[in-house]
N, C-alpha and C. Protein backbone atom coordinates (compact mmCIF):
# COMPACT_ATOMS: atom_id res chain seq x y z
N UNK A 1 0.84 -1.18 0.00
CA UNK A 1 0.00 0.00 0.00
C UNK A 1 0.89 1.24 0.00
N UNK A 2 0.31 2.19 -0.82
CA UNK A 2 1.27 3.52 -0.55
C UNK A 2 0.48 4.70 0.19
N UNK A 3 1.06 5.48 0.19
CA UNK A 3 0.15 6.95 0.91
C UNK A 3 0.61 8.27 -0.01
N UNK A 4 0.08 8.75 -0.48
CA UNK A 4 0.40 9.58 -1.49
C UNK A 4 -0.49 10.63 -0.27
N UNK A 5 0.33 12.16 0.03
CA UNK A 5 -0.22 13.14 1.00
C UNK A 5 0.10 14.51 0.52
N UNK A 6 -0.79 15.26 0.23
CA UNK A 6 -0.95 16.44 -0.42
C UNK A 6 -1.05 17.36 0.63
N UNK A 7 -0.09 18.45 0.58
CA UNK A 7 0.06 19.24 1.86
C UNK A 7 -0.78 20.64 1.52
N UNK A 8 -1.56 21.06 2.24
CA UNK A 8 -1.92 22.59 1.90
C UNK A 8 -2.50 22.68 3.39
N UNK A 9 -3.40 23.97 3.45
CA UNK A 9 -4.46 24.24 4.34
C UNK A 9 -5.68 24.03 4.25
N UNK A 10 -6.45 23.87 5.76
CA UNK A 10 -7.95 23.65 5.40
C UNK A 10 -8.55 25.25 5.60
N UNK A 11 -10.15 24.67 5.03
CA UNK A 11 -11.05 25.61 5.08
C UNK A 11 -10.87 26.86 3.29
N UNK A 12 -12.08 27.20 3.30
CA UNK A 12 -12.22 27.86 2.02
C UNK A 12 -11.48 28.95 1.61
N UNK A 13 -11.19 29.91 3.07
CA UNK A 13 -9.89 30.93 2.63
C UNK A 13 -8.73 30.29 1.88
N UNK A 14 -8.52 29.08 1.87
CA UNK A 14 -7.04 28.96 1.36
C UNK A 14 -7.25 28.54 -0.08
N UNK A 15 -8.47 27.82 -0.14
CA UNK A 15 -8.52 27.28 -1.85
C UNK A 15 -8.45 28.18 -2.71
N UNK A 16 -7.15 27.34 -3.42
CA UNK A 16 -6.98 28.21 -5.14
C UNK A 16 -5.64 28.96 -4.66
N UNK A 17 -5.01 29.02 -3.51
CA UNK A 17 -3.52 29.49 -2.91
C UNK A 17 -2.81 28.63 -3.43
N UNK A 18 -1.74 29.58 -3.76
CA UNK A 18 -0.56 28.62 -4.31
C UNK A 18 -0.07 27.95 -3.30
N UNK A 19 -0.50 28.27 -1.84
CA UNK A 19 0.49 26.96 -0.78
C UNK A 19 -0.48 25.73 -1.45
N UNK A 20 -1.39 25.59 -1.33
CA UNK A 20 -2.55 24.48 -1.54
C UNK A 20 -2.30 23.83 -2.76
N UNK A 21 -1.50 23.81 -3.70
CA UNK A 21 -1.24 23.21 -4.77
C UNK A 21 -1.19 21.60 -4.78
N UNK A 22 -0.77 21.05 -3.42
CA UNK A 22 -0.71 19.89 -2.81
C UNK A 22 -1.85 18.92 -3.03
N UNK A 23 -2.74 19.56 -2.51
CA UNK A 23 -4.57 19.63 -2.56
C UNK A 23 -4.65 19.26 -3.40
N UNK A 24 -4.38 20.49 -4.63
CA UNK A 24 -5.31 20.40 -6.15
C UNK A 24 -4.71 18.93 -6.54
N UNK A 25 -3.35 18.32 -6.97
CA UNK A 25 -3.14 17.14 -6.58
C UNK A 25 -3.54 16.05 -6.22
N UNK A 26 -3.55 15.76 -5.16
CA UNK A 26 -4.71 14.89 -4.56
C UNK A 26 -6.07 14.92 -5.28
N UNK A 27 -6.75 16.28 -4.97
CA UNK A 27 -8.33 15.89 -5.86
C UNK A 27 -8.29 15.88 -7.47
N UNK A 28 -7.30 16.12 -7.99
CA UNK A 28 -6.88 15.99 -9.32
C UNK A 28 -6.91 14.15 -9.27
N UNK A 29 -5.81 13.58 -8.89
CA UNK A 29 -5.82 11.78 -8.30
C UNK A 29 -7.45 11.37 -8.06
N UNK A 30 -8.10 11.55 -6.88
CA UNK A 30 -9.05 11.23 -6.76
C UNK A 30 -10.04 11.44 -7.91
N UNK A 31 -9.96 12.52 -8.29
CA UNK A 31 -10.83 12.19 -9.62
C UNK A 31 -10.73 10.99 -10.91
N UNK A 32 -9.34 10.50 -11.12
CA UNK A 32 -9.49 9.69 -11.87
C UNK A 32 -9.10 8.24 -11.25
N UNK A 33 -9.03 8.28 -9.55
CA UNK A 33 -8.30 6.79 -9.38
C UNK A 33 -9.45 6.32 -7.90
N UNK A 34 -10.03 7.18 -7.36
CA UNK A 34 -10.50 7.00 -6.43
C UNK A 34 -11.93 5.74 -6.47
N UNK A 35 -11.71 4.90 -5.49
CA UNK A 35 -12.76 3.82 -4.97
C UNK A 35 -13.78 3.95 -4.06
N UNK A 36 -13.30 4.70 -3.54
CA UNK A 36 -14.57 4.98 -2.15
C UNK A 36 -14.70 6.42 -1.79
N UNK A 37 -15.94 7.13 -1.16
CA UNK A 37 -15.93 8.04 -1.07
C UNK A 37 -14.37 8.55 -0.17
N UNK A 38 -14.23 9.94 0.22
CA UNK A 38 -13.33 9.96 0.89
C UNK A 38 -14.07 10.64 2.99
N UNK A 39 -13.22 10.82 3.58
CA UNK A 39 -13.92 10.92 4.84
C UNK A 39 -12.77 11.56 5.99
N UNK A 40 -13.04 11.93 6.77
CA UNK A 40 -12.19 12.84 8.04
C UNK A 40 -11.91 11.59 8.88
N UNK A 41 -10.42 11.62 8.78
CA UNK A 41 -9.84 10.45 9.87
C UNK A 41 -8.24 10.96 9.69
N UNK A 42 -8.25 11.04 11.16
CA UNK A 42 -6.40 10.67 11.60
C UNK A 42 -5.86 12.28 11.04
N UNK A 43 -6.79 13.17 11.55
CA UNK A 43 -6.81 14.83 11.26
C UNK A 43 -6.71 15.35 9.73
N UNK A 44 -7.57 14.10 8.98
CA UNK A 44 -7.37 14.86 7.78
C UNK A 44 -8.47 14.32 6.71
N UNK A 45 -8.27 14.49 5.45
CA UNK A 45 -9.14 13.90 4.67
C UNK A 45 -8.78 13.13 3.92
N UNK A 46 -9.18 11.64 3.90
CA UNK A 46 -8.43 10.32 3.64
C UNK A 46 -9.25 9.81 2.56
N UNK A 47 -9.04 9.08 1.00
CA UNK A 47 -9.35 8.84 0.29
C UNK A 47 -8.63 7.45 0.17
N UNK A 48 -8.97 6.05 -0.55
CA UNK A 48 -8.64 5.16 -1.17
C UNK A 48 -9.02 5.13 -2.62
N UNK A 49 -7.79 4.84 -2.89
CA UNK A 49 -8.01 4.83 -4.34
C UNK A 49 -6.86 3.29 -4.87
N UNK A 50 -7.01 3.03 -6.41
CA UNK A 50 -6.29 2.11 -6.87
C UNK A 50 -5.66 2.60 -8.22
N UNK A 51 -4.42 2.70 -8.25
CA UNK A 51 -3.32 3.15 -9.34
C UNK A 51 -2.92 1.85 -9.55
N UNK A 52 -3.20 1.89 -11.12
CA UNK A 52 -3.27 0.36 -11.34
C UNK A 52 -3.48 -0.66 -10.37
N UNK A 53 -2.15 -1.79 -9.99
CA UNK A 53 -2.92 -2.43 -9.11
C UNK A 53 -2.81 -2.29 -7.57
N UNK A 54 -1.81 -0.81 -7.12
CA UNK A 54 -1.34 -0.66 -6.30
C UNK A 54 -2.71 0.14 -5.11
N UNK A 55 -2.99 -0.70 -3.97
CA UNK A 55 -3.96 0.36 -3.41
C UNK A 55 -3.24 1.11 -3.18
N UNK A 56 -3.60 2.88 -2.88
CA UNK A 56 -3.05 4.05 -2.59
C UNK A 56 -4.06 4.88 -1.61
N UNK A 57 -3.77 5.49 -0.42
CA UNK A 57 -4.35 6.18 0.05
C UNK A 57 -3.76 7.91 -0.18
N UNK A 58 -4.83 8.27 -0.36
CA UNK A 58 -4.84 9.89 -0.98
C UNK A 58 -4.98 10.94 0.91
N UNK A 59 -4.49 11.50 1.00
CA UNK A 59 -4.43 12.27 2.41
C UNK A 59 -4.31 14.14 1.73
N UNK A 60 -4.90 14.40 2.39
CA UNK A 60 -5.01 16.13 2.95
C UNK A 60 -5.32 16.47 4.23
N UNK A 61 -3.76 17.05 5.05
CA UNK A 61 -3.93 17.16 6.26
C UNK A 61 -4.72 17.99 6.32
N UNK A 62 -5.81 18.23 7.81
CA UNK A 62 -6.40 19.01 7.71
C UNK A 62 -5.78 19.67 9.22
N UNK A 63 -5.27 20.07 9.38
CA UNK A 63 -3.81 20.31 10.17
C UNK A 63 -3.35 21.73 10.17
N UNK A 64 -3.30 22.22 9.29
CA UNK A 64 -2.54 23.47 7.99
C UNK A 64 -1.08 23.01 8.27
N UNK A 65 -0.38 24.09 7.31
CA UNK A 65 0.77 23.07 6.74
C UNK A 65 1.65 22.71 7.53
N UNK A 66 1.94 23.64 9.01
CA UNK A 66 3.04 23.39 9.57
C UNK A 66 3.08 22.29 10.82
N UNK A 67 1.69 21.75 10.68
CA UNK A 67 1.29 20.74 11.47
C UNK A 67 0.94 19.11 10.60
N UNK A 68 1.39 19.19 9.39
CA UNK A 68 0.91 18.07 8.90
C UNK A 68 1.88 17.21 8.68
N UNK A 69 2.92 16.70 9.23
CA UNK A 69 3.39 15.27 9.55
C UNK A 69 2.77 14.71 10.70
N UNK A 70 2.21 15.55 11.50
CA UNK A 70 1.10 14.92 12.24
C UNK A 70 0.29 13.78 11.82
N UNK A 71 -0.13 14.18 10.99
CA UNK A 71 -1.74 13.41 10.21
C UNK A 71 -0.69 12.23 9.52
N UNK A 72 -0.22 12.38 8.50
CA UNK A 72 0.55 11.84 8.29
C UNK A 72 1.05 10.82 8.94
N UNK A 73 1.64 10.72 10.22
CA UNK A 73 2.16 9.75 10.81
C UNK A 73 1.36 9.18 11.71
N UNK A 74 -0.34 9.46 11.87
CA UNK A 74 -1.07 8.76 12.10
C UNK A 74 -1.36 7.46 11.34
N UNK A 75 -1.57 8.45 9.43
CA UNK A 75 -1.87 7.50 8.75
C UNK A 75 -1.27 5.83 8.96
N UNK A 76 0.18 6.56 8.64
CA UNK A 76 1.05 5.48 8.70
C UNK A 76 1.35 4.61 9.76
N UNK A 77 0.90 4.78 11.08
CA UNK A 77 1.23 3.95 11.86
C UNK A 77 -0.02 3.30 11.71
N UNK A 78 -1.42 3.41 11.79
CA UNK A 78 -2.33 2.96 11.70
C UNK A 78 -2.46 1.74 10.38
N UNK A 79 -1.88 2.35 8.91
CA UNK A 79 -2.01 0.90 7.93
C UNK A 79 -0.64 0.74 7.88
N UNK A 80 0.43 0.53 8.97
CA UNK A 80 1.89 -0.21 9.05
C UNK A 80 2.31 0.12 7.63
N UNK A 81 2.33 1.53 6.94
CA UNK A 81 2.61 2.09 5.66
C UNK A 81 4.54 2.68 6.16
N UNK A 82 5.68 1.98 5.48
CA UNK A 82 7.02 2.05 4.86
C UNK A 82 7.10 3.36 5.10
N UNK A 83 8.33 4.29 5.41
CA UNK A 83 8.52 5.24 4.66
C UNK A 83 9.19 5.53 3.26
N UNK A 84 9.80 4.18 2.62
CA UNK A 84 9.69 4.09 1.11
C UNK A 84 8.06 4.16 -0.08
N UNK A 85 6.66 4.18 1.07
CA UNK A 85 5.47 3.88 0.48
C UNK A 85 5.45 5.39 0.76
N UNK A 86 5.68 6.35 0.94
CA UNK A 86 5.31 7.36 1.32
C UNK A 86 5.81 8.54 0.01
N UNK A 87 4.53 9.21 -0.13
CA UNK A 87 5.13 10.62 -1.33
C UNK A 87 4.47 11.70 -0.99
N UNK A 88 4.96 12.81 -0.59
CA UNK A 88 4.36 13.93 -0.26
C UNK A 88 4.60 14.88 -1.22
N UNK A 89 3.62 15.73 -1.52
CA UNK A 89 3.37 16.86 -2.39
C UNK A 89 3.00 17.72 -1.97
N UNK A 90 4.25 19.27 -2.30
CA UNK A 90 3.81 20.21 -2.02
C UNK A 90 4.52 21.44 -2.45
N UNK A 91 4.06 22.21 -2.27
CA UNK A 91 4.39 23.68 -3.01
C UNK A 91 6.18 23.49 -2.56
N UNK A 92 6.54 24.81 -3.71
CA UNK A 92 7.89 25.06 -3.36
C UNK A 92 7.76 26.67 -3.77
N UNK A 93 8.20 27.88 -3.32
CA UNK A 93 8.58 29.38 -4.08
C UNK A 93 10.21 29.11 -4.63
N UNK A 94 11.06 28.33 -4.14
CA UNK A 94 12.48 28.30 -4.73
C UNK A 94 12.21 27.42 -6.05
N UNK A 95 11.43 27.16 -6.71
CA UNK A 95 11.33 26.32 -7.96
C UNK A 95 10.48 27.12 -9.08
N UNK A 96 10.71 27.68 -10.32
CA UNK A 96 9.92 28.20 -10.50
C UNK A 96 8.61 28.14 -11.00
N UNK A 97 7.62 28.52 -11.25
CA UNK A 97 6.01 27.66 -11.89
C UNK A 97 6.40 26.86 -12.90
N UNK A 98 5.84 25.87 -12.65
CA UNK A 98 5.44 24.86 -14.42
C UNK A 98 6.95 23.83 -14.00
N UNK A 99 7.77 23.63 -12.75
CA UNK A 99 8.38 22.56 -12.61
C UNK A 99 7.94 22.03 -11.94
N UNK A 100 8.38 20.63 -11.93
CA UNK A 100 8.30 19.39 -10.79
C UNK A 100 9.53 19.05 -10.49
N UNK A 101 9.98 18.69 -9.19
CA UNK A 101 11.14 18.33 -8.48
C UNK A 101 10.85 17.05 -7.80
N UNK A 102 11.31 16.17 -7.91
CA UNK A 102 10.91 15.02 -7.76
C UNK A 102 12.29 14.64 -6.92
N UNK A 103 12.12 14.07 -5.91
CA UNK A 103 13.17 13.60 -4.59
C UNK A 103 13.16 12.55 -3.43
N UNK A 104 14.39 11.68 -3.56
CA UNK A 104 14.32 10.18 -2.31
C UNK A 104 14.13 10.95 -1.05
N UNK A 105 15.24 11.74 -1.08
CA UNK A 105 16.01 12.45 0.26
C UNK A 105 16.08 13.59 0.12
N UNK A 106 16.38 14.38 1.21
CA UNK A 106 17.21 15.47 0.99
C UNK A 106 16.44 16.28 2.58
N UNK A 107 16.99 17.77 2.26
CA UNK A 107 16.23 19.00 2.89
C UNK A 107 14.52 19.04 2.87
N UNK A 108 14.32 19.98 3.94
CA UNK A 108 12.39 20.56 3.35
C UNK A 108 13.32 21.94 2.90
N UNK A 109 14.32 22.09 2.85
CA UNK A 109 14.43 23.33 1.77
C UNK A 109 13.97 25.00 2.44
N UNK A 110 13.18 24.40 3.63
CA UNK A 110 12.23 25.87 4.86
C UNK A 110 10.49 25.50 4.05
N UNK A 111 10.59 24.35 4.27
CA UNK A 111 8.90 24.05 3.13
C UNK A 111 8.34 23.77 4.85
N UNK A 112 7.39 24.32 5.31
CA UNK A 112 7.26 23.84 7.00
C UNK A 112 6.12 22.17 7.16
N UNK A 113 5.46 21.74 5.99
CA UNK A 113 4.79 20.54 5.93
C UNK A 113 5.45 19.74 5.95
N UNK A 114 6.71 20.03 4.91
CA UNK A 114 7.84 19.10 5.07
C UNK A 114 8.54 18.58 6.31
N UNK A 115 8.93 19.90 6.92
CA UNK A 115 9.76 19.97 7.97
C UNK A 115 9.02 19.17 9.03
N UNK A 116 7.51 19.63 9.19
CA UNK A 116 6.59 18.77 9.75
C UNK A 116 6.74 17.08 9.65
N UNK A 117 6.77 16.64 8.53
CA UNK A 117 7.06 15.16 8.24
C UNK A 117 8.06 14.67 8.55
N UNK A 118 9.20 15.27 8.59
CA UNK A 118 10.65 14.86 8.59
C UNK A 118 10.48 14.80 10.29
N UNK A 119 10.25 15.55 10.83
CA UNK A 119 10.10 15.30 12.60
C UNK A 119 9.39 14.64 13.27
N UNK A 120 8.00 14.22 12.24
CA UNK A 120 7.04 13.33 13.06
C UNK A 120 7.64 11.78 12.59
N UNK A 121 8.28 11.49 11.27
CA UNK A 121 8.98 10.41 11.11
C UNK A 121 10.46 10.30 11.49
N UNK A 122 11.21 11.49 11.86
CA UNK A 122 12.43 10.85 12.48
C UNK A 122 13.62 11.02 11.03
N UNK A 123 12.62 11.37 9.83
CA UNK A 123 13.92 10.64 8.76
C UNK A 123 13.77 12.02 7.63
N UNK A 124 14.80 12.52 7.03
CA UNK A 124 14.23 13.06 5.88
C UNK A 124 14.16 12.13 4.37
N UNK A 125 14.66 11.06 4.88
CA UNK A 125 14.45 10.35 3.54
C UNK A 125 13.25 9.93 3.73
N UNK A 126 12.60 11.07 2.86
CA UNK A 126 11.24 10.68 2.61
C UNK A 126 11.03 10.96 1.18
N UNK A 127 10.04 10.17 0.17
CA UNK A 127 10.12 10.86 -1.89
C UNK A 127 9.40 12.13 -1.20
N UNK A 128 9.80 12.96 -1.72
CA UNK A 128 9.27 13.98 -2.01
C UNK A 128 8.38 14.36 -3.68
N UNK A 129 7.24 15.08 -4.13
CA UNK A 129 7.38 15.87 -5.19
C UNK A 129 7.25 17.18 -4.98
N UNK A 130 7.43 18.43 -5.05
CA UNK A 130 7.98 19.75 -5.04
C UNK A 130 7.48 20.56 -6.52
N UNK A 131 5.91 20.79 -6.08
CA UNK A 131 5.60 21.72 -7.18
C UNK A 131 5.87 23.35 -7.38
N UNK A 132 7.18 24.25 -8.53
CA UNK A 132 7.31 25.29 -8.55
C UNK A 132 6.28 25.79 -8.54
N UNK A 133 5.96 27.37 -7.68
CA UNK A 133 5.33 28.38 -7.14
C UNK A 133 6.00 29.39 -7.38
N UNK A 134 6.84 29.89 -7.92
CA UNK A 134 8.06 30.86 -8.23
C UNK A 134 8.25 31.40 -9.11
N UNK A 135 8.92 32.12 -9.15
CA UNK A 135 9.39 32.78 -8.29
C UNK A 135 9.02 34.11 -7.27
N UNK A 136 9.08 34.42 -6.44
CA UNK A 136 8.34 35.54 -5.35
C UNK A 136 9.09 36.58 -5.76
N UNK A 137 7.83 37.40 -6.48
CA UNK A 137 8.34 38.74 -6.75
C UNK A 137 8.92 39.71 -5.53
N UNK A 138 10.31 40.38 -6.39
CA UNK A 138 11.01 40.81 -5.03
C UNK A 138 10.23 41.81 -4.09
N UNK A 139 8.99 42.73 -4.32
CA UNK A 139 8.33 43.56 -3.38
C UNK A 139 7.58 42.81 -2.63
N UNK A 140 6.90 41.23 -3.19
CA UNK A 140 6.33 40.79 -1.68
C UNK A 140 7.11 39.62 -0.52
N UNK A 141 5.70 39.95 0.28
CA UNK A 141 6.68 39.12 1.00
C UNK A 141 6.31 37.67 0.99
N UNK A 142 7.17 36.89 1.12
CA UNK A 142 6.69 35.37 0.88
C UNK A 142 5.88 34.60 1.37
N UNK A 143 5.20 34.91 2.91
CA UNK A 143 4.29 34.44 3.28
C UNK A 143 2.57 35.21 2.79
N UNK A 144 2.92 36.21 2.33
CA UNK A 144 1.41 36.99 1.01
C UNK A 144 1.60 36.13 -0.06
N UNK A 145 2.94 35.79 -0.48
CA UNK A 145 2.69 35.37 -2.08
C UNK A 145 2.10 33.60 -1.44
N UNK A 146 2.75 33.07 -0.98
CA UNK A 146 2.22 31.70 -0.80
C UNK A 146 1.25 31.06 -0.51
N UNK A 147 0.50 32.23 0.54
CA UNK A 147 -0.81 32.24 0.49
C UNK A 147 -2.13 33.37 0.04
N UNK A 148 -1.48 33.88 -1.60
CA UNK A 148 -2.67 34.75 -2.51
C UNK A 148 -2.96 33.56 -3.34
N UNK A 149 -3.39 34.04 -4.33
CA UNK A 149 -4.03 32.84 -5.16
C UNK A 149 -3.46 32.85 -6.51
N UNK A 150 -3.68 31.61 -7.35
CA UNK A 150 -2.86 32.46 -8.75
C UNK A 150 -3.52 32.51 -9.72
N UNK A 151 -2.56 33.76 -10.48
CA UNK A 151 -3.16 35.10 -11.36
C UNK A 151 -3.64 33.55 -12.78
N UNK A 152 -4.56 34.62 -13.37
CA UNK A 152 -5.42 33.79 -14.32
C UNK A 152 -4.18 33.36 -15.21
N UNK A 153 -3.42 33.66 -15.77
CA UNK A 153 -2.54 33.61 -16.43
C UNK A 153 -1.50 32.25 -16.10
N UNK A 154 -1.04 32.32 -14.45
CA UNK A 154 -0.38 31.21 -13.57
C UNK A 154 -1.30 29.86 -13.74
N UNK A 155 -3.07 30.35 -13.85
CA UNK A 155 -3.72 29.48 -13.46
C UNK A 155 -3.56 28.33 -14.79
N UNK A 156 -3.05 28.76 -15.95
CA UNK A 156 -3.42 28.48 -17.20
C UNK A 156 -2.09 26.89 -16.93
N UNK A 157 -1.06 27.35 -16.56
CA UNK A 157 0.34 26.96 -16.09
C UNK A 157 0.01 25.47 -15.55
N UNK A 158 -0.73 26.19 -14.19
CA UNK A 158 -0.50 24.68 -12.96
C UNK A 158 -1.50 24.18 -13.48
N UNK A 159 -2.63 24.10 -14.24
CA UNK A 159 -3.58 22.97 -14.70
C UNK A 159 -2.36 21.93 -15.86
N UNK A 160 -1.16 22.46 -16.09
CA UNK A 160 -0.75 21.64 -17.00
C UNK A 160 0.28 21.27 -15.83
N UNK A 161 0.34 21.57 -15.33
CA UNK A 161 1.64 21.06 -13.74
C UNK A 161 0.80 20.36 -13.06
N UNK A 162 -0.21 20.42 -12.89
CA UNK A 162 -0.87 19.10 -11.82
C UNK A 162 -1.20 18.20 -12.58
N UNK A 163 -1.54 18.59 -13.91
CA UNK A 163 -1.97 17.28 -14.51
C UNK A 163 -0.34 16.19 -14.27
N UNK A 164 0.39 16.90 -15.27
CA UNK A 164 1.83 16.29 -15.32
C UNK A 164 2.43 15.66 -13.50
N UNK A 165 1.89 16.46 -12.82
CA UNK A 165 2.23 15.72 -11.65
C UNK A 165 1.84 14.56 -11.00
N UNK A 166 0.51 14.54 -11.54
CA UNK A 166 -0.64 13.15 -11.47
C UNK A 166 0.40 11.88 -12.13
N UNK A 167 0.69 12.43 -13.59
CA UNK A 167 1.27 11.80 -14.33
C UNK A 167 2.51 11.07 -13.72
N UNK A 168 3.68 11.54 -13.07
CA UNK A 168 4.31 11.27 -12.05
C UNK A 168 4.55 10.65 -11.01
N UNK A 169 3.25 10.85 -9.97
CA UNK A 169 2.92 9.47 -9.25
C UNK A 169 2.52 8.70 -9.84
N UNK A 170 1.36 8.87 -10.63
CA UNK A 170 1.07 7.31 -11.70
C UNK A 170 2.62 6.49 -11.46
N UNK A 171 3.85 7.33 -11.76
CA UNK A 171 4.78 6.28 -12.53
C UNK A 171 5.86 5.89 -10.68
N UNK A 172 5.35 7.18 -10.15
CA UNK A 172 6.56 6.38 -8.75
C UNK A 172 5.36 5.42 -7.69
N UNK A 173 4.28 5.15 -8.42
CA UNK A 173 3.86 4.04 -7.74
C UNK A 173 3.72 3.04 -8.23
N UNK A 174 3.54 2.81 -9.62
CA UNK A 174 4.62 1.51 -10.23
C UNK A 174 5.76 1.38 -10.65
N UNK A 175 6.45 2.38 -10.55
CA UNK A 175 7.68 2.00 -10.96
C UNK A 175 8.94 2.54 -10.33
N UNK A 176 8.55 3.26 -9.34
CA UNK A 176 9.56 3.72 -8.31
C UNK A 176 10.03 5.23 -8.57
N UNK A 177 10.78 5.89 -7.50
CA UNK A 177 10.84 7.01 -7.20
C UNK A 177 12.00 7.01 -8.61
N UNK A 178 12.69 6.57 -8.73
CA UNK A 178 14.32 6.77 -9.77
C UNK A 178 13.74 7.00 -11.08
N UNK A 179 12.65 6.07 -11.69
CA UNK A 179 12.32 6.33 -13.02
C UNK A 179 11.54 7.53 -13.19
N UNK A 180 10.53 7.92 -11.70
CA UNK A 180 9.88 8.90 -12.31
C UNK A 180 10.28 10.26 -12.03
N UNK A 181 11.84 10.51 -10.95
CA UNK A 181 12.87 11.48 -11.36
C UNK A 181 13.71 11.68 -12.91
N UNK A 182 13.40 10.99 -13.51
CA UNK A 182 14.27 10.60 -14.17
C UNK A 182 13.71 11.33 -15.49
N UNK A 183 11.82 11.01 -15.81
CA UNK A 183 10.90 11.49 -16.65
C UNK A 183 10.60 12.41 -16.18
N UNK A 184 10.15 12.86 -15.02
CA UNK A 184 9.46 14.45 -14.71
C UNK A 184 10.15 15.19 -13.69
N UNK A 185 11.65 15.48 -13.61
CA UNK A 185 12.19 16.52 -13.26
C UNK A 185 12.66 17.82 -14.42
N UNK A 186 12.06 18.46 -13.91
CA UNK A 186 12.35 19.77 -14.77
C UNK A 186 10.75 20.69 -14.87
N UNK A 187 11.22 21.62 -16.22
CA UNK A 187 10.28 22.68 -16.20
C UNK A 187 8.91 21.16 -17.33
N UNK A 188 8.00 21.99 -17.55
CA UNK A 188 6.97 21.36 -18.04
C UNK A 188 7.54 21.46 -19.89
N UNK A 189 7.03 20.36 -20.61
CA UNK A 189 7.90 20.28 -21.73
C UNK A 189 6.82 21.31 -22.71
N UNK A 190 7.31 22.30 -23.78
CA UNK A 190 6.73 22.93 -24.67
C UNK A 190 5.20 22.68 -25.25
């Protein structure tokens, strides 16, 4: 089983924020893979779904972001879920729009959902994917830009970045984190 966990905030002020990109993600997934309705458990909103033949549970902490390895490491202790089964998605401002960063290990980079996960599991080797939000224009400040919403123009962008990101887990849940760094790191192709 894997856990695929989309990091943003709850409640309606935040939808359509570029922190929430995580989200769109997830209900992007659930729309084409989901089995059962989805429902509030283990502080968040938990979906099952099946990617090909792999079950996958779909998560949105409902936490906000700097609390969601919380939820998270409920999930996982509850269905005895790997931290190799584990992929979290979520915004980045150091990447710029229309990439995907795809990662075993590493830093949260100052991403605080991340940072969240990495402390409630103990490990930063965790896959990461890392959708660009970027770059933050130099007059604001980064916690306005991360949580305004994006311009019609941006919006045109991340419908082709979430799709492509869907596309992505599709492939690191059959086929592992290496191949699908391998196909979808970088900017979005022409």
């Amino acid at each position: 089983m894997k856990l695929v966990a989309g990091l943003g905030n709850p409640g309606k002020k935040y939808e359509g924020t570029r922190h929430n990109i995580g989200f769109e993600v997830i209900q992007l997934l659930a729309q084409g893979f989901a089995t059962a309705t989805g429902r509030l458990k283990f502080e968040g909103h938990l979906q099952e779904c099946l990617v090909g033949t792999e079950k996958t549970l779909l998560l949105m902490p409902q936490t906000f972001m700097n609390l969601s390895g919380r939820s998270i490491r409920q999930v996982m202790d509850f269905y005895k879920i790997d931290n190799e089964d584990l992929l979290v998605v979520c915004d980045d401002f150091n990447i710029p729009l229309g990439t995907l960063r795809l990662r075993a290990a590493g830093s949260d980079g100052g991403q605080k959902g991340l940072a969240s996960t990495f402390g409630q599991l103990g490990t930063d080797r965790i896959s990461r994917l890392r959708l660009g939000i970027g770059p933050v224009p130099a007059e604001w400040d980064p916690v306005d830009y991360v949580l305004g919403k994006f311009t019609s123009l941006e919006r045109k962008v991340v419908k082709n970045q979430t799709t492509r990101a869907v596309e992505a887990i599709e492939v690191w849940i059959s086929e592992g984190i290496n191949l699908a760094m391998s196909q979808f790191n970088g900017s979005l192709p022409e």
